[in-house]
N, C-alpha and C. Protein backbone atom coordinates (compact mmCIF):
# COMPACT_ATOMS: atom_id res chain seq x y z
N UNK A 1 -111.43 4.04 -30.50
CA UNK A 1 -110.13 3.51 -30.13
C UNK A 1 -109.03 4.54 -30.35
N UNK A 2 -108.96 4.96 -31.45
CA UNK A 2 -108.06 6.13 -31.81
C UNK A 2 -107.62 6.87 -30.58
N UNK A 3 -108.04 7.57 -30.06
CA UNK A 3 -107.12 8.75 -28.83
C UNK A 3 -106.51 8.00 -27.57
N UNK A 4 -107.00 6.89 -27.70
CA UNK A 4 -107.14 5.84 -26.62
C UNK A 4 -105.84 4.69 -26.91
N UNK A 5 -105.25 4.75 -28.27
CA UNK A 5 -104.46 3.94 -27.95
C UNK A 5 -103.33 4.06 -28.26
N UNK A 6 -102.75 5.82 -27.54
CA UNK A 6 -101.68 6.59 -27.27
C UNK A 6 -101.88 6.77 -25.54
N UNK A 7 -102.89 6.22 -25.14
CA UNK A 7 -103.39 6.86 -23.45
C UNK A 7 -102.28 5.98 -22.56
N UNK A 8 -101.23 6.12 -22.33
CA UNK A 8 -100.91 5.15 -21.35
C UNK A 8 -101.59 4.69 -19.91
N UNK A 9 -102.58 5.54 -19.43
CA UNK A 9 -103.27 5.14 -18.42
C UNK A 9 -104.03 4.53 -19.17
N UNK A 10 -104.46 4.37 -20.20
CA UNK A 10 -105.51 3.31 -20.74
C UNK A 10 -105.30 2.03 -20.91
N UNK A 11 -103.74 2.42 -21.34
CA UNK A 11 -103.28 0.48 -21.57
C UNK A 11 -103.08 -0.05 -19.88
N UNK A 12 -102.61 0.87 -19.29
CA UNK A 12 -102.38 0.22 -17.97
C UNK A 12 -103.18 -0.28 -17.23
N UNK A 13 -104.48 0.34 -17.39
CA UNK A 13 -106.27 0.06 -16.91
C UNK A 13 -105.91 -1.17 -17.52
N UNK A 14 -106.07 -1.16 -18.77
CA UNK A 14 -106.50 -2.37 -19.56
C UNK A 14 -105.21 -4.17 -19.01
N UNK A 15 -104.12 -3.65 -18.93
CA UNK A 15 -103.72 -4.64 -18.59
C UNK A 15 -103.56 -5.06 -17.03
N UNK A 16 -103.83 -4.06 -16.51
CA UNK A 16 -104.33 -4.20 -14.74
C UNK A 16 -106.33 -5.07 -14.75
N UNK A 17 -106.55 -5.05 -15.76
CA UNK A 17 -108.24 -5.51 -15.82
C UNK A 17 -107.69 -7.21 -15.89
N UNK A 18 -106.81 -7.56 -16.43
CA UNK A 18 -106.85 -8.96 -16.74
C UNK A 18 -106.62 -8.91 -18.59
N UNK A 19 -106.50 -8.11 -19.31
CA UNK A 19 -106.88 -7.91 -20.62
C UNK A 19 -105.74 -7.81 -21.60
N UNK A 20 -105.32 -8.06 -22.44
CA UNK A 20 -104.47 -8.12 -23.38
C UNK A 20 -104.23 -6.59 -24.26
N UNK A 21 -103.62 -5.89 -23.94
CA UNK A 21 -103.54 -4.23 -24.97
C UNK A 21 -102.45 -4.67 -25.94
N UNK A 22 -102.83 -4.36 -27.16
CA UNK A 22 -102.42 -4.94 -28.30
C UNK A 22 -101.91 -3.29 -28.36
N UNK A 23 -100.33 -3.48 -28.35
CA UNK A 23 -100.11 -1.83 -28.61
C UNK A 23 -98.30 -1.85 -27.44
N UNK A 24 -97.74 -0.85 -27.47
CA UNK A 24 -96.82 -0.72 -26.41
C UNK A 24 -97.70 -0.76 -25.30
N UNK A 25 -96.90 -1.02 -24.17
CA UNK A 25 -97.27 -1.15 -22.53
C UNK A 25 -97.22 0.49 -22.10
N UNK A 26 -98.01 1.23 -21.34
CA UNK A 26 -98.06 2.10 -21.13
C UNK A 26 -96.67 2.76 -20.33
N UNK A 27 -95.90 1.74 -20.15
CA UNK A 27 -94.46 2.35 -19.55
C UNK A 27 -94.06 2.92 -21.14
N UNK A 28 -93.84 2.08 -21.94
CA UNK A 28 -93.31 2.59 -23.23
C UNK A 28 -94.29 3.83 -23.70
N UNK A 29 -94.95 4.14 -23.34
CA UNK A 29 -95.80 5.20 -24.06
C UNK A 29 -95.06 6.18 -23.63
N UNK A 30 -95.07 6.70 -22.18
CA UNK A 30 -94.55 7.20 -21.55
C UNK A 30 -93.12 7.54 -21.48
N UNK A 31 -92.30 6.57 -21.94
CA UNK A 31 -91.06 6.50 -22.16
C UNK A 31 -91.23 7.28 -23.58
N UNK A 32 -91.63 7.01 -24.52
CA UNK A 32 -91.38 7.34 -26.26
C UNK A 32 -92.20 8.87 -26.58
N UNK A 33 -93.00 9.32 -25.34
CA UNK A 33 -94.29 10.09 -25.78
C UNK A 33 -93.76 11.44 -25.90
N UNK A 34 -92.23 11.53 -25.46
CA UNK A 34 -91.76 12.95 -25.09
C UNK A 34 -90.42 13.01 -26.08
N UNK A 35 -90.61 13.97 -26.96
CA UNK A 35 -89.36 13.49 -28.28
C UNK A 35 -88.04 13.32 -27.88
N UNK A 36 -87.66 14.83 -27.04
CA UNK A 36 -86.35 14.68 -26.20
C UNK A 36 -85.88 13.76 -25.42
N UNK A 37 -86.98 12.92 -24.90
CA UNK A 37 -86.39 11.90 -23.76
C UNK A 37 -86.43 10.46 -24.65
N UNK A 38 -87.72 10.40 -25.37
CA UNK A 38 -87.36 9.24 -26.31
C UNK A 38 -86.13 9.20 -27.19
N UNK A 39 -85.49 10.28 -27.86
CA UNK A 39 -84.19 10.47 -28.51
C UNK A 39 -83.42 10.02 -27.78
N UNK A 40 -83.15 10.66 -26.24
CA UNK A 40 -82.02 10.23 -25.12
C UNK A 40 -82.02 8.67 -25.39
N UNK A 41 -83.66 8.06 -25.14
CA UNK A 41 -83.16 6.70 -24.62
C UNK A 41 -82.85 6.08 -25.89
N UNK A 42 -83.09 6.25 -27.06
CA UNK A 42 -82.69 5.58 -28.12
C UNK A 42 -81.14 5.59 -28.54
N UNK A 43 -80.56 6.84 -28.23
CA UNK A 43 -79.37 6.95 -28.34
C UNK A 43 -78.69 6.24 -27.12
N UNK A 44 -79.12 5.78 -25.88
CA UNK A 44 -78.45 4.80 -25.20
C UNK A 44 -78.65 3.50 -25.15
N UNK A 45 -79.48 3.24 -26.14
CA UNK A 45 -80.16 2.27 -26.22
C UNK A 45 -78.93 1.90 -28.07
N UNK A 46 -77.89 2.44 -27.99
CA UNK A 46 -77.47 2.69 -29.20
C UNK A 46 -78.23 3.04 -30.80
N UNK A 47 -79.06 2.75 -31.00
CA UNK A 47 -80.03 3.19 -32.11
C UNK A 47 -79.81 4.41 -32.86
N UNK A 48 -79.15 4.38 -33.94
CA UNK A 48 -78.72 5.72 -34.79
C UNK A 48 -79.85 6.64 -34.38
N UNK A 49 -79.54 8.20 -34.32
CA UNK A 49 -80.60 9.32 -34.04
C UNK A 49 -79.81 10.32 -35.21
N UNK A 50 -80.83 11.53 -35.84
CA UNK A 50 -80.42 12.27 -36.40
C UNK A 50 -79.84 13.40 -35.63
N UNK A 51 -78.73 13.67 -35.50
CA UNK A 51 -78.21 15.33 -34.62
C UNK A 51 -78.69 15.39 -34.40
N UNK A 52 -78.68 16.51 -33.25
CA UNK A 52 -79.39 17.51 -32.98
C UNK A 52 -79.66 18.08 -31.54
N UNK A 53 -79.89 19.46 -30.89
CA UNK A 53 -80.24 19.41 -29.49
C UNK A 53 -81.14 19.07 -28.89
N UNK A 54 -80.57 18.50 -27.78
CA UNK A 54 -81.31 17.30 -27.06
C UNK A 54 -81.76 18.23 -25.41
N UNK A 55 -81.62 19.32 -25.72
CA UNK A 55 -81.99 20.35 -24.57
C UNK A 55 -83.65 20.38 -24.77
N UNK A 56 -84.35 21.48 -23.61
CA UNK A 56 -85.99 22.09 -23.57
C UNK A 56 -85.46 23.40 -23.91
N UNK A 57 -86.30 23.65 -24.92
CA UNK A 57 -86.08 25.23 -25.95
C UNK A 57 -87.26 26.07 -25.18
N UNK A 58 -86.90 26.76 -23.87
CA UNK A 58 -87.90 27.25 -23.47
C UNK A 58 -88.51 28.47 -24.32
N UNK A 59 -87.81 28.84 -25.16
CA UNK A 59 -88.69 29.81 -26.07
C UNK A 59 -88.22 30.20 -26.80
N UNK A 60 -88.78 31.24 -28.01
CA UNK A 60 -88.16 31.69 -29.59
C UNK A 60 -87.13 32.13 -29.47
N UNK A 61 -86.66 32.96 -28.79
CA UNK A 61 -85.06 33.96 -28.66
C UNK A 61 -84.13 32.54 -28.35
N UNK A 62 -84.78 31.32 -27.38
CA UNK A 62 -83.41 30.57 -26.75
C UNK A 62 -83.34 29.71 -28.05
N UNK A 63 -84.33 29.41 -29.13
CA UNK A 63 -84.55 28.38 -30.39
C UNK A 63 -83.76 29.44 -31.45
N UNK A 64 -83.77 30.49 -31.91
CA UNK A 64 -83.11 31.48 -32.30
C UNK A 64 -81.68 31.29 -32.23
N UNK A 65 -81.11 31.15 -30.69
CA UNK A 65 -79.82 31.64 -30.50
C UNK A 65 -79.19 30.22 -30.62
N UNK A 66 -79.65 28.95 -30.20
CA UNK A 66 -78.76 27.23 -30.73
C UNK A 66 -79.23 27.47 -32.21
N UNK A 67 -80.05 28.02 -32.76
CA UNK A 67 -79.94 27.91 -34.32
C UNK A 67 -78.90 28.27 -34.73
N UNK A 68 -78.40 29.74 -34.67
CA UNK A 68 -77.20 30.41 -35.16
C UNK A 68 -76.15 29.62 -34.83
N UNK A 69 -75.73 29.16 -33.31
CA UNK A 69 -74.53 28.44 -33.50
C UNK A 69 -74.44 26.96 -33.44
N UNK A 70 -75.91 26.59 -33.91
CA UNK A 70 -75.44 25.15 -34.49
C UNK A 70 -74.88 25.15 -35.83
N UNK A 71 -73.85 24.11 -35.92
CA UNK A 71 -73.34 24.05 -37.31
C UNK A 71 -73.52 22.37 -37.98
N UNK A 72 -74.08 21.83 -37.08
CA UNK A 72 -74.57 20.73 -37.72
C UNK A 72 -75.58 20.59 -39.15
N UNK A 73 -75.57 20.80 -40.10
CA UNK A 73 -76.69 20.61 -41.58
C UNK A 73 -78.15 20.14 -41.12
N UNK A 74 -78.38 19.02 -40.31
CA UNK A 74 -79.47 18.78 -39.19
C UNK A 74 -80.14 19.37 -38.68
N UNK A 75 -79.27 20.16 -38.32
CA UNK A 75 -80.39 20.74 -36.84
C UNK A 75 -80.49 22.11 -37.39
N UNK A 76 -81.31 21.60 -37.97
CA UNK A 76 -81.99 23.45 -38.78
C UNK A 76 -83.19 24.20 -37.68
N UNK A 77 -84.06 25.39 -38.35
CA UNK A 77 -84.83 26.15 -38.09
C UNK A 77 -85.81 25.11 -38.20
N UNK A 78 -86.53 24.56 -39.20
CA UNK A 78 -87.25 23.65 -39.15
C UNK A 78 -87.59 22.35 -38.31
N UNK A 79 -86.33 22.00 -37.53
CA UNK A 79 -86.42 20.70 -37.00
C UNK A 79 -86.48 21.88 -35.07
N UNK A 80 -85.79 22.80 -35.72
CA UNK A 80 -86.31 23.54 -33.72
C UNK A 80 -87.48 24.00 -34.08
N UNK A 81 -88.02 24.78 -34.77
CA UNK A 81 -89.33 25.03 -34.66
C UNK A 81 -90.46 23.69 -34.53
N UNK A 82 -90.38 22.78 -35.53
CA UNK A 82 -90.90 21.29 -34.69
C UNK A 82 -91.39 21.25 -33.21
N UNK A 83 -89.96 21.24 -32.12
CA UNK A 83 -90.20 20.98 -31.03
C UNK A 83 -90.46 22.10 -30.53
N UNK A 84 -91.02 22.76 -31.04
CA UNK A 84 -91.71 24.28 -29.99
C UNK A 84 -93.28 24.18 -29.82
């Protein structure tokens, strides 16, 4: 069950079969599965979020250079290296 019940095509099989998926609906997987876009919707969804950039860090020099001029306490080296 384990790898399977993060699969959103799995829950969707499963509730397209007639079957009950005990778990989010594979729209929500999909929706939550991607940190940046799940942050977006939570923050419009009003739901406190911790700072931070809500951009795609296409690589070390561009994660490098919002490090230096973020000045938020948050959004450290640690929380961009995370999303790399």
């Amino acid at each position: 069950y384990g790898f399977l019940s993060e699969n959103s095509h799995f829950a969707e099989q499963v509730e397209k079969a007639g079957l009950t998926f005990i778990g989010p609906s594979g729209h929500a997987m999909e929706l939550m599965g991607d940190k940046i876009s799940s942050k977006k919707l939570a923050q419009e969804a009003g739901v406190s979020t911790i700072p931070g950039y809500l951009g795609v860090i296409e690589n070390e020099d561009e994660a490098v250079r919002i490090g230096m001029v973020c000045l938020d306490p948050c959004c450290s080296f640690p929380s961009l290296l995370d999303v790399l």
